[in-house]
C-alpha atoms as a PDB file:
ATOM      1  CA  UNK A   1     100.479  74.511 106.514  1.00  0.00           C
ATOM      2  CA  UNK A   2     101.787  77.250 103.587  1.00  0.00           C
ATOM      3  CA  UNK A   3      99.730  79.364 102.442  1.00  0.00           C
ATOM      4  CA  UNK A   4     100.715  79.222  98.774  1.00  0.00           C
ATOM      5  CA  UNK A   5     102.608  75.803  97.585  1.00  0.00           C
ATOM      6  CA  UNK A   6     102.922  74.341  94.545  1.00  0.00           C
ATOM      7  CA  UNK A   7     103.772  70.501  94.359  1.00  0.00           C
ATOM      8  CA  UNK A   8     105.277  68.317  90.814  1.00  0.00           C
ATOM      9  CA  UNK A   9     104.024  71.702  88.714  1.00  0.00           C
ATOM     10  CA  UNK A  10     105.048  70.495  84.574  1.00  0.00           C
ATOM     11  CA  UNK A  11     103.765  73.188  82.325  1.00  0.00           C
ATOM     12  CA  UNK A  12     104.676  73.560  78.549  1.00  0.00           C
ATOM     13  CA  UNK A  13     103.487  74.999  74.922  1.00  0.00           C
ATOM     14  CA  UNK A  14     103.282  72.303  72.320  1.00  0.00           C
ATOM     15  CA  UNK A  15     106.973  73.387  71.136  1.00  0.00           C
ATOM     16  CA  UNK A  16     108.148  74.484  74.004  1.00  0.00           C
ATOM     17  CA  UNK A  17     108.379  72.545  77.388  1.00  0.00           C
ATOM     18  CA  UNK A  18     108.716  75.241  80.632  1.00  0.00           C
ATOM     19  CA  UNK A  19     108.408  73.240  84.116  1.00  0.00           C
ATOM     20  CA  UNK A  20     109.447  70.378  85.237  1.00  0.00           C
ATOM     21  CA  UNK A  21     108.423  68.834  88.483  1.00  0.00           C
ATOM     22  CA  UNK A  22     108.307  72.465  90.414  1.00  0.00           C
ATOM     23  CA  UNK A  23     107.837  72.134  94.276  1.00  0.00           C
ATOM     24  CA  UNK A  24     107.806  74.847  96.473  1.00  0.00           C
ATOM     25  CA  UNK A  25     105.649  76.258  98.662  1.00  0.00           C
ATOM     26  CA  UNK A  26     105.425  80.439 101.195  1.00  0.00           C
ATOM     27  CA  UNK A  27     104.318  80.294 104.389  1.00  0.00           C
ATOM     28  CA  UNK A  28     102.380  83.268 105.797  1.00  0.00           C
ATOM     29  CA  UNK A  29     105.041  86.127 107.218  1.00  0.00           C
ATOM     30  CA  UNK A  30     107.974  84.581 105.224  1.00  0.00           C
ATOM     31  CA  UNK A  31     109.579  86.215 101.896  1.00  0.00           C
ATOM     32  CA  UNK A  32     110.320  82.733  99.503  1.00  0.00           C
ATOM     33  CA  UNK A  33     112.826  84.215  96.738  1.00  0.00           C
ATOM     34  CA  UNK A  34     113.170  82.408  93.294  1.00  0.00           C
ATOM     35  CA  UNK A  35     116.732  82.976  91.588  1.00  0.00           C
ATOM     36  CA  UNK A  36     117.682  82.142  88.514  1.00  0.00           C
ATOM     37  CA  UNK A  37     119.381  83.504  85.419  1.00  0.00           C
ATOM     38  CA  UNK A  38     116.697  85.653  82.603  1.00  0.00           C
ATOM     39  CA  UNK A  39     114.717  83.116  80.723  1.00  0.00           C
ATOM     40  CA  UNK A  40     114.273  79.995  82.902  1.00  0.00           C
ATOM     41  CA  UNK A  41     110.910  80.141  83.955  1.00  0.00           C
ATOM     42  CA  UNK A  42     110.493  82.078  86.528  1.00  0.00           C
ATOM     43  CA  UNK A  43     107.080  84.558  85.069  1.00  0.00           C
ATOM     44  CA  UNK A  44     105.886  81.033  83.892  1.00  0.00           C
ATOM     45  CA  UNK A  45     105.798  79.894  87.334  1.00  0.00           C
ATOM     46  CA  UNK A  46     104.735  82.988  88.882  1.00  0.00           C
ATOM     47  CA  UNK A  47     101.968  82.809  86.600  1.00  0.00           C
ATOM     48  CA  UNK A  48     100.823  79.304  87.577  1.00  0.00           C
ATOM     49  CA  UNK A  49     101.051  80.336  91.271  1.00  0.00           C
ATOM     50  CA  UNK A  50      98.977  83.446  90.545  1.00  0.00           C
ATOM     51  CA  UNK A  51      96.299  80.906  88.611  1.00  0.00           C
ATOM     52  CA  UNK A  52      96.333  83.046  85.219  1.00  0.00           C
ATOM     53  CA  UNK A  53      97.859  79.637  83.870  1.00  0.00           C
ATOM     54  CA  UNK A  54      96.614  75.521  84.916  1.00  0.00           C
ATOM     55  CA  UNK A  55      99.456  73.291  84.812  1.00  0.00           C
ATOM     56  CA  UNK A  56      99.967  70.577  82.576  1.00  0.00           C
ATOM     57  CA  UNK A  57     100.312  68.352  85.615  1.00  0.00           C
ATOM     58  CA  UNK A  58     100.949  68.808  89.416  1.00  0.00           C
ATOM     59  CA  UNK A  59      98.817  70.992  91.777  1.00  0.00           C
ATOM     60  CA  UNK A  60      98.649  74.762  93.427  1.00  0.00           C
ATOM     61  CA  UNK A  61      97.350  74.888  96.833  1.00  0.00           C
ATOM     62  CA  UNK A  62      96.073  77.945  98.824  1.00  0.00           C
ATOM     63  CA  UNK A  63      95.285  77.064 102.380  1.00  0.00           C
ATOM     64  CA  UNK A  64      95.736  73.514 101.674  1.00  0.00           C
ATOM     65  CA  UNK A  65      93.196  73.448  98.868  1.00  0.00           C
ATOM     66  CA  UNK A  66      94.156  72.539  94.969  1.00  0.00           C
ATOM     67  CA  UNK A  67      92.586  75.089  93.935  1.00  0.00           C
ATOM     68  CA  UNK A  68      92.030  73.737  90.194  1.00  0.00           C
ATOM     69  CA  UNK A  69      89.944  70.808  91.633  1.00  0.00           C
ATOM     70  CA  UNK A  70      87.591  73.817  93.032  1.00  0.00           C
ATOM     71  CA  UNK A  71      84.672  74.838  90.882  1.00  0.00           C
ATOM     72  CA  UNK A  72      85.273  77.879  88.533  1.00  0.00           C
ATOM     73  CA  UNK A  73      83.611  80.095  90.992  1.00  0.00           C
ATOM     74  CA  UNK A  74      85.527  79.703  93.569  1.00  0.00           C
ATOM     75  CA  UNK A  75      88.462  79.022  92.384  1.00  0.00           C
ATOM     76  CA  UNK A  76      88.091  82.662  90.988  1.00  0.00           C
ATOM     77  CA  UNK A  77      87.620  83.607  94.800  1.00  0.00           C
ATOM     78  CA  UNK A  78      90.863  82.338  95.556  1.00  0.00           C
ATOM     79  CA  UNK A  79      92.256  83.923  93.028  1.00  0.00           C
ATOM     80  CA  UNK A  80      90.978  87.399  94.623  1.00  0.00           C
ATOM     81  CA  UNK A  81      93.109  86.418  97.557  1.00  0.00           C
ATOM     82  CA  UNK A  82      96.026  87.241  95.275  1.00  0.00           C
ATOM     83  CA  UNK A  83      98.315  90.123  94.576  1.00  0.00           C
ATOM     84  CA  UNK A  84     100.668  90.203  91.674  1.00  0.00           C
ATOM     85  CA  UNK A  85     103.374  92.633  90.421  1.00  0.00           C
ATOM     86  CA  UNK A  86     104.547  91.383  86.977  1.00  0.00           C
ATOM     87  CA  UNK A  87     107.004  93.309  85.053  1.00  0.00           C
ATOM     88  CA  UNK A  88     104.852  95.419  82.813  1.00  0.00           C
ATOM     89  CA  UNK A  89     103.240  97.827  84.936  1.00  0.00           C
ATOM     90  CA  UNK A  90     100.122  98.068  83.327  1.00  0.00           C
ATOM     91  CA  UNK A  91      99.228 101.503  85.093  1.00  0.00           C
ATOM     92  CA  UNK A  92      95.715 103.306  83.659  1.00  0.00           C
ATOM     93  CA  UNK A  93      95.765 106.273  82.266  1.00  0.00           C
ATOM     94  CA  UNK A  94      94.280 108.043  85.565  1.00  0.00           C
ATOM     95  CA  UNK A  95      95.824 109.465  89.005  1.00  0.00           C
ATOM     96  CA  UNK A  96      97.845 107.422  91.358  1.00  0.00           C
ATOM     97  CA  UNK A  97      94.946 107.434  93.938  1.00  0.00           C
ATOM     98  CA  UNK A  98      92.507 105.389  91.441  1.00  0.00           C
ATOM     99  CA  UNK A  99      94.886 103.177  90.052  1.00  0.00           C
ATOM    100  CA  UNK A 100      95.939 102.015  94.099  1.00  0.00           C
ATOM    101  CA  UNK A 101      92.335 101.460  94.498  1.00  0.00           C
ATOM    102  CA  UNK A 102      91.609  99.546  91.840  1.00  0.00           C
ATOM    103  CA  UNK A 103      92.736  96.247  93.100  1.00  0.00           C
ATOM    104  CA  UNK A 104      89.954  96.858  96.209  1.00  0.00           C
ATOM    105  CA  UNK A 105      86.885  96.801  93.436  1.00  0.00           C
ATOM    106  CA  UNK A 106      86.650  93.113  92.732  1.00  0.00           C
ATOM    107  CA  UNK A 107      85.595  92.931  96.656  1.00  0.00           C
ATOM    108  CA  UNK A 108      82.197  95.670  95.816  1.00  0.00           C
ATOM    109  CA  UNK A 109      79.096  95.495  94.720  1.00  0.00           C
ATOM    110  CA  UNK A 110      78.648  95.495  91.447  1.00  0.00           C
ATOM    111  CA  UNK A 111      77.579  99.267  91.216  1.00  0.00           C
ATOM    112  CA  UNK A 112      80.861 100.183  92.576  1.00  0.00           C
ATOM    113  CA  UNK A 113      82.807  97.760  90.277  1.00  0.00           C
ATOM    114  CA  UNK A 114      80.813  99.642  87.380  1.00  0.00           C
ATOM    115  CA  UNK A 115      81.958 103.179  88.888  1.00  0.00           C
ATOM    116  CA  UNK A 116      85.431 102.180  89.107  1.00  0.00           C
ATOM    117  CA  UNK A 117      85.942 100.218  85.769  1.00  0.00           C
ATOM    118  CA  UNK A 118      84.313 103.892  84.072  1.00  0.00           C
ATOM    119  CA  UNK A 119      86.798 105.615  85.819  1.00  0.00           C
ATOM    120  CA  UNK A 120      89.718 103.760  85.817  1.00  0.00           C
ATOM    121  CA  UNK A 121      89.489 101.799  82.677  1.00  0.00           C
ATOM    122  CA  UNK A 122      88.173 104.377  80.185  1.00  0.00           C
ATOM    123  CA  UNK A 123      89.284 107.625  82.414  1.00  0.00           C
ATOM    124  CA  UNK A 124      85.378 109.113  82.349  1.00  0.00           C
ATOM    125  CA  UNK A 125      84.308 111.121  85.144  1.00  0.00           C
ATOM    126  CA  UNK A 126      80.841 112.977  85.009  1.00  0.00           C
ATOM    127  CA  UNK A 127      82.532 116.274  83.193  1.00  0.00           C
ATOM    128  CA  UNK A 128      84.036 113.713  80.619  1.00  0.00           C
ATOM    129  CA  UNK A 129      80.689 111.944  79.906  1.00  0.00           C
ATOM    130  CA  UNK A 130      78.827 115.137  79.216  1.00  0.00           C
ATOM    131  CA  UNK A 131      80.915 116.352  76.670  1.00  0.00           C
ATOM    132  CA  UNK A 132      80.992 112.816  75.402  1.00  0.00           C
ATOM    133  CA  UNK A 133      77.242 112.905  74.790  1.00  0.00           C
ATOM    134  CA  UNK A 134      77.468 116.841  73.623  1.00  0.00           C
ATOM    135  CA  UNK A 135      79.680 116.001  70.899  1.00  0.00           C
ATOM    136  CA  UNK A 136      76.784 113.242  70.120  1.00  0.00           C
ATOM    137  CA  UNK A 137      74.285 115.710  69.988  1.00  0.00           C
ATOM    138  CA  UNK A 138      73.012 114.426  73.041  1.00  0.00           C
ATOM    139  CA  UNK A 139      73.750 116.770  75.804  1.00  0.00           C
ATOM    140  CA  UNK A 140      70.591 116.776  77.314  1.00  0.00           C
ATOM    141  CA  UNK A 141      70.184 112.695  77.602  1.00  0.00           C
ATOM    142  CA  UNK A 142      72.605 111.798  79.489  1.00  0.00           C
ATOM    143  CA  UNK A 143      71.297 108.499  81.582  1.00  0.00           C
ATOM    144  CA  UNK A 144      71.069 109.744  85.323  1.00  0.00           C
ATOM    145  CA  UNK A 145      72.082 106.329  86.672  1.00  0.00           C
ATOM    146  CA  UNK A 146      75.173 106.186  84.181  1.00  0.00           C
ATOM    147  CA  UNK A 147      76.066 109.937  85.672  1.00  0.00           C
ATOM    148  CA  UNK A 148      75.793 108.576  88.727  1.00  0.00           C
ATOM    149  CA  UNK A 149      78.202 106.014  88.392  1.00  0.00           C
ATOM    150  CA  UNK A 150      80.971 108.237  86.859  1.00  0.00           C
ATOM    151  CA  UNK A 151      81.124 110.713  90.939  1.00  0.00           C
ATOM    152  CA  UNK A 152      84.476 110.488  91.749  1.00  0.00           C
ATOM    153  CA  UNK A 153      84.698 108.562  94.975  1.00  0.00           C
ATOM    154  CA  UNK A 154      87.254 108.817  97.752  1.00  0.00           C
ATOM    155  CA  UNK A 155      90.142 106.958  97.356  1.00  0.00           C
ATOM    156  CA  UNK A 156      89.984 104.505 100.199  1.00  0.00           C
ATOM    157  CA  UNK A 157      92.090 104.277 103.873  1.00  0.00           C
ATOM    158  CA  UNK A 158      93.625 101.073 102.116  1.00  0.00           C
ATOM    159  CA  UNK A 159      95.009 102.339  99.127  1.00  0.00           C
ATOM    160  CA  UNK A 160      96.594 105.508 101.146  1.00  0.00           C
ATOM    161  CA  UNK A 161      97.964 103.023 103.268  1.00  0.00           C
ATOM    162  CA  UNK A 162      99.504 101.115 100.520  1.00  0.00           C
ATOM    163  CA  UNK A 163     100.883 104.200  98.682  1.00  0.00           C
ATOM    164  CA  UNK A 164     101.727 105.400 102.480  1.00  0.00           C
ATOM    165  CA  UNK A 165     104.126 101.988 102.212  1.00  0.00           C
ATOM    166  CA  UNK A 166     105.848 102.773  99.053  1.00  0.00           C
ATOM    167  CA  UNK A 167     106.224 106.784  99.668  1.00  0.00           C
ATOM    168  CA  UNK A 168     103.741 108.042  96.911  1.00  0.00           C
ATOM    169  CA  UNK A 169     100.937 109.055  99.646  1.00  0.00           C
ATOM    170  CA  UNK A 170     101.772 112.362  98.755  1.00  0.00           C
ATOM    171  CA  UNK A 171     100.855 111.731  94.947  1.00  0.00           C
ATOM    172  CA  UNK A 172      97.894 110.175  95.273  1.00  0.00           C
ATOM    173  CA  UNK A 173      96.107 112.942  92.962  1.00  0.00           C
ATOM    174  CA  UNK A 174      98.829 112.521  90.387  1.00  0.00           C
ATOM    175  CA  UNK A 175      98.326 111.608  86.950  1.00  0.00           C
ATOM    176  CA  UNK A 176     100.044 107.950  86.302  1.00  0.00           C
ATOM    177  CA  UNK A 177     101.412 108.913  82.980  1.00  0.00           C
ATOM    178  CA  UNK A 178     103.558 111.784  84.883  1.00  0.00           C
ATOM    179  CA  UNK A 179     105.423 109.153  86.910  1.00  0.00           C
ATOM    180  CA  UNK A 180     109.157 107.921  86.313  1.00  0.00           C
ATOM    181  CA  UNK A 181     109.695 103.806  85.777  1.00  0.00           C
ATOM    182  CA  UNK A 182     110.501 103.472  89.230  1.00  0.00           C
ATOM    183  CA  UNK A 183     107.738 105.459  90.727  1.00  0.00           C
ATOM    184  CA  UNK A 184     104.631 103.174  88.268  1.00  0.00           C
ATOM    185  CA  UNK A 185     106.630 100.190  90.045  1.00  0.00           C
ATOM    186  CA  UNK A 186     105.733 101.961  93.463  1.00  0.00           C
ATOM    187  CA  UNK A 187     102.257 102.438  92.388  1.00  0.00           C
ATOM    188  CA  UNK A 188     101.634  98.929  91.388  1.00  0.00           C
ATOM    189  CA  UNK A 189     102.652  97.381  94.589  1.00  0.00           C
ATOM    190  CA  UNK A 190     100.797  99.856  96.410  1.00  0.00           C
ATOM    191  CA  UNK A 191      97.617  98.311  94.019  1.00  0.00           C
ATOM    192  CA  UNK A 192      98.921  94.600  95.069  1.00  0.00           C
ATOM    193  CA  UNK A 193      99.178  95.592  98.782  1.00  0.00           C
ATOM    194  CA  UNK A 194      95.664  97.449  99.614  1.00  0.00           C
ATOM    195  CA  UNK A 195      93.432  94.936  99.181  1.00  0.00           C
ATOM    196  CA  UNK A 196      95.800  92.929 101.979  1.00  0.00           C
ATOM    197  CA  UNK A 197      95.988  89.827 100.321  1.00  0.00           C
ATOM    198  CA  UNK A 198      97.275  86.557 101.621  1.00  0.00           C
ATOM    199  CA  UNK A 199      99.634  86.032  98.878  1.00  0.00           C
ATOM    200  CA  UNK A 200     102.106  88.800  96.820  1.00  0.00           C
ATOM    201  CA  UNK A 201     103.654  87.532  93.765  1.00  0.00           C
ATOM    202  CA  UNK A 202     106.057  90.011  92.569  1.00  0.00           C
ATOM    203  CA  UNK A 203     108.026  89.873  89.206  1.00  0.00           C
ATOM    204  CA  UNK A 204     111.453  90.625  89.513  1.00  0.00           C
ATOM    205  CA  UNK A 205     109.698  94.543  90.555  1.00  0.00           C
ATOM    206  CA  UNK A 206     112.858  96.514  90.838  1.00  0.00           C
ATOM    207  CA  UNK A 207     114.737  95.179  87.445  1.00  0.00           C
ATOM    208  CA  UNK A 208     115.853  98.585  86.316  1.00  0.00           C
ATOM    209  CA  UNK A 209     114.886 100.752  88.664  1.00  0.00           C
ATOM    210  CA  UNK A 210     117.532 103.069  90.522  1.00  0.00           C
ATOM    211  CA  UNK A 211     119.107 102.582  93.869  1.00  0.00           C
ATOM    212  CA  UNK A 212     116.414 104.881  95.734  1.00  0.00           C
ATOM    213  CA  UNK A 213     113.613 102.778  93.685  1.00  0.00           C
ATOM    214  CA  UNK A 214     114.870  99.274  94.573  1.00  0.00           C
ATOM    215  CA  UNK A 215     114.779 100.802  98.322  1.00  0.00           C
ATOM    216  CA  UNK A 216     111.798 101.481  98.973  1.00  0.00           C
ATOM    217  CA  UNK A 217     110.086  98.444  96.994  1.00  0.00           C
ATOM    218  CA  UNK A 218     112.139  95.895  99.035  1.00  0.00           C
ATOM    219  CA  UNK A 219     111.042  98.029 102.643  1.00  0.00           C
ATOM    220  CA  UNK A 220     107.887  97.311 101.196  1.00  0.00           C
ATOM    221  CA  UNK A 221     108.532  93.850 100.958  1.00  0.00           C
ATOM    222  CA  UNK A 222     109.663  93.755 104.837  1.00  0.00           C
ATOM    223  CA  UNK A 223     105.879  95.880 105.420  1.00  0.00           C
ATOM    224  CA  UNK A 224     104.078  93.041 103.630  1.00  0.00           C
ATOM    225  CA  UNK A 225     105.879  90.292 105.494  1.00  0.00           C
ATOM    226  CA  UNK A 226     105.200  92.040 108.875  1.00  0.00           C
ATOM    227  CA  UNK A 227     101.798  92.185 107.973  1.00  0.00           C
ATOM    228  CA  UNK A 228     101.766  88.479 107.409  1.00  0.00           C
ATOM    229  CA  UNK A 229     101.231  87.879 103.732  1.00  0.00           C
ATOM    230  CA  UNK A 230     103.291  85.444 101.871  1.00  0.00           C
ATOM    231  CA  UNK A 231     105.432  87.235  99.821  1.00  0.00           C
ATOM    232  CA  UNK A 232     107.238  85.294  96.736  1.00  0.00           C
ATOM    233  CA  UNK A 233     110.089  87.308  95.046  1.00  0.00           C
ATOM    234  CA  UNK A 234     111.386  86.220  91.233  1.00  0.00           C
ATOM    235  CA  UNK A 235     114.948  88.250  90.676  1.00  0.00           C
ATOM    236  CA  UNK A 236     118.283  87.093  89.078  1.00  0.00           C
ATOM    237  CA  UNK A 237     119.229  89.878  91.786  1.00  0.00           C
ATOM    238  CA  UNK A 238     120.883  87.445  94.261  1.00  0.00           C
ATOM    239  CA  UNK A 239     121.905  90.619  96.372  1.00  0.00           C
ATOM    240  CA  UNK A 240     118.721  91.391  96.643  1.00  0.00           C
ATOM    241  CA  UNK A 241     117.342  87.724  97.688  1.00  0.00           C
ATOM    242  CA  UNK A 242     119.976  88.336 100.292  1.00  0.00           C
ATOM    243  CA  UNK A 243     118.709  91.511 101.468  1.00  0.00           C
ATOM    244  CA  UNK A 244     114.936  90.409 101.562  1.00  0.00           C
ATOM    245  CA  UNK A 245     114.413  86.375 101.985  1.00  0.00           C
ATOM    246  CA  UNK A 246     113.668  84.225 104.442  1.00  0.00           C
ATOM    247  CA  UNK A 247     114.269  81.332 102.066  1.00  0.00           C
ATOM    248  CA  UNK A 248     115.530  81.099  98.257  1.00  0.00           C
ATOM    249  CA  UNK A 249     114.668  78.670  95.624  1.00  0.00           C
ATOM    250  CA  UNK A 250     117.175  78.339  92.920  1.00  0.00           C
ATOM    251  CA  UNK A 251     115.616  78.008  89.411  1.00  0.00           C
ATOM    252  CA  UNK A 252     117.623  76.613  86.841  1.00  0.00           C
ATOM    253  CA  UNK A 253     116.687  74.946  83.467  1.00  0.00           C
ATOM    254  CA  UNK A 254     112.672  74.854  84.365  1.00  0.00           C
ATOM    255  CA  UNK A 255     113.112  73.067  87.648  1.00  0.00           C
ATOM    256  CA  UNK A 256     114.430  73.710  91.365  1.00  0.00           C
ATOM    257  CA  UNK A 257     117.469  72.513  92.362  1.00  0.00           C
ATOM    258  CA  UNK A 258     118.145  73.888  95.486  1.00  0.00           C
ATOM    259  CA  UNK A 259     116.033  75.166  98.384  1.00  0.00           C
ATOM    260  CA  UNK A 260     116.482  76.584 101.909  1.00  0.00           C
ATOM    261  CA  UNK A 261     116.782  79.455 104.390  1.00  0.00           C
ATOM    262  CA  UNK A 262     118.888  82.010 102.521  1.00  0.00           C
ATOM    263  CA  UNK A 263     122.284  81.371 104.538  1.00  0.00           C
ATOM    264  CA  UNK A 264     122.460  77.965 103.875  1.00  0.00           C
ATOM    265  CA  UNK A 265     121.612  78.294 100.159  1.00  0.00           C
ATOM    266  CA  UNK A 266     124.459  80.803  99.787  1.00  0.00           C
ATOM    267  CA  UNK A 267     127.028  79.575 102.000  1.00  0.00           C
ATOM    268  CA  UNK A 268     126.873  76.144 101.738  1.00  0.00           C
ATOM    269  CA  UNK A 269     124.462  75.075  98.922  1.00  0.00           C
ATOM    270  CA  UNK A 270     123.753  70.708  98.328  1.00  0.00           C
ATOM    271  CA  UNK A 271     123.853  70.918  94.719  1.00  0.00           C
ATOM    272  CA  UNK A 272     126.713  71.649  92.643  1.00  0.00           C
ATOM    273  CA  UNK A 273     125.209  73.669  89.927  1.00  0.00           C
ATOM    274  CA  UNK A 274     123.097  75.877  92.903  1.00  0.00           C
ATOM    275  CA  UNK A 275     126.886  76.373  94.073  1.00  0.00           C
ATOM    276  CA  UNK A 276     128.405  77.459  90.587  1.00  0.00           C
ATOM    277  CA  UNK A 277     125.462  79.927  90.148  1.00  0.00           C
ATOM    278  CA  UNK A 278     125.328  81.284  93.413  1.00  0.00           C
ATOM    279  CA  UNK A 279     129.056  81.938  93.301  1.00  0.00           C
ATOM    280  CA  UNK A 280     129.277  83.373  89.646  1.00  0.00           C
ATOM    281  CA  UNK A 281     130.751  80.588  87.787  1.00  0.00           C
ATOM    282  CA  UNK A 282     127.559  79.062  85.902  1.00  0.00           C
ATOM    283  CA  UNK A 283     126.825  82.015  83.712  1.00  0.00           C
ATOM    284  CA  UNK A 284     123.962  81.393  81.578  1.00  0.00           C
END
């Protein structure tokens, strides 16, 4: 059984019509590419597999289960089983070490949730929130239970290990906002990867990045499918879906036309416009 699939998937806007009929599906330990020219669809549908959108029709199953016929609870569980890497980076304004870890909060109690979304989300540590409340007038009233929440914990074995994947272990005390494009891009896998989910959507994650960049995301890719997660790549990079897929899925117009294990699709696609893309002449 694959661990992600998605079966008939049609999702539109009420000008605009996206999907059409999308089946595909990862199993666990296999990289599942998606190729297909800039503007066809492919966030949309990474988007529906990563349950931030519901289709318009058509199901996504995790496990086997359709996971918008669970209750909202749980299908918010699933959801946790997750990790994405979309295109904007969305790094906080914090060091590399917190921003890794973040990811690994939404499985805490709610205390450390609390700690971590002070931290993280609004960069205050304990210094920070007493000159906050100084600058109030209120130095002296500081809650002791909201200073409490602010101590700057260690950043977990997981997250090192996931920056230990993408060669930032050595920044982990790093401010974000000092990193290059390619090194964020490192960082946000590494905050996909700790919480070792089951899934990895990724977002065409090395579209501009440099030679030594694109590297060491797509080793990472090879770590995550060694360690068993299903591991969906979006690119228009069809080197790259070369490089790092066990199967491809070409996307063309909404839809897929062709799937397989990556020789086949290459060398001897079934459909003729999978064949004109794959070899250069259907230029979109």
């Amino acid at each position: 059984m694959a661990m992600l699939a998605a079966s008939d998937l049609t999702f539109g806007y009420e000008d605009a019509h996206i999907l059409s009929d999308v089946t595909l599906s990862a199993d666990r330990g296999e990289v599942l590419a998606i190729i297909g020219p800039s503007g066809t669809g492919k966030t949309t549908l990474l988007r529906l597999l990563s349950l931030f959108e519901r289709p318009d029709a058509g199901t996504v199953a995790l496990d086997g289960e359709d996971v918008w016929a669970l209750p909202a609870e749980e299908r918010l569980a699933r959801r946790k089983r997750l990790g994405m890497v979309f295109q904007d980076r969305s790094l906080f304004s914090t060091t590399v070490g917190a921003n890794a870890a973040y990811g690994l909060t939404v499985r805490r109690p709610w205390r450390d949730r609390m700690s971590s979304w002070l931290r993280v989300r609004l960069g205050l540590d304990e210094t920070r929130l007493r000159e906050l409340f100084a600058t109030l007038g209120m130095a002296e009233r500081v809650p002791p239970w909201l200073s409490r929440l602010t101590v700057e914990q260690t950043v977990p074995d997981a997250a090192r290990e996931a920056l230990a994947t993408v060669g930032m272990a050595e920044r982990v005390d790093q401010r974000a906002s000092e990193l290059s494009a390619g090194e964020a891009q490192r960082v946000a896998f590494a905050r996909a990867l700790a919480p070792d989910p089951d899934a990895l959507l990724l977002d065409e994650p090395t579209s501009n990045l440099d030679p030594r960049n694109t590297a060491l995301i797509e080793d990472a890719v090879g770590d995550a499918r060694d360690r068993d997660i299903a591991v969906v790549l979006a690119t228009h990079d069809m080197d790259q879906a070369r490089r790092v897929a066990d199967r491809v899925a070409v996307f063309l117009d909404g839809t897929v036309i062709e799937q397989g294990a990556t020789d086949r699709v290459f060398e001897a696609p079934g459909d003729d416009r999978a064949r004109q893309f794959v070899e250069g002449e259907l230029v979109y």
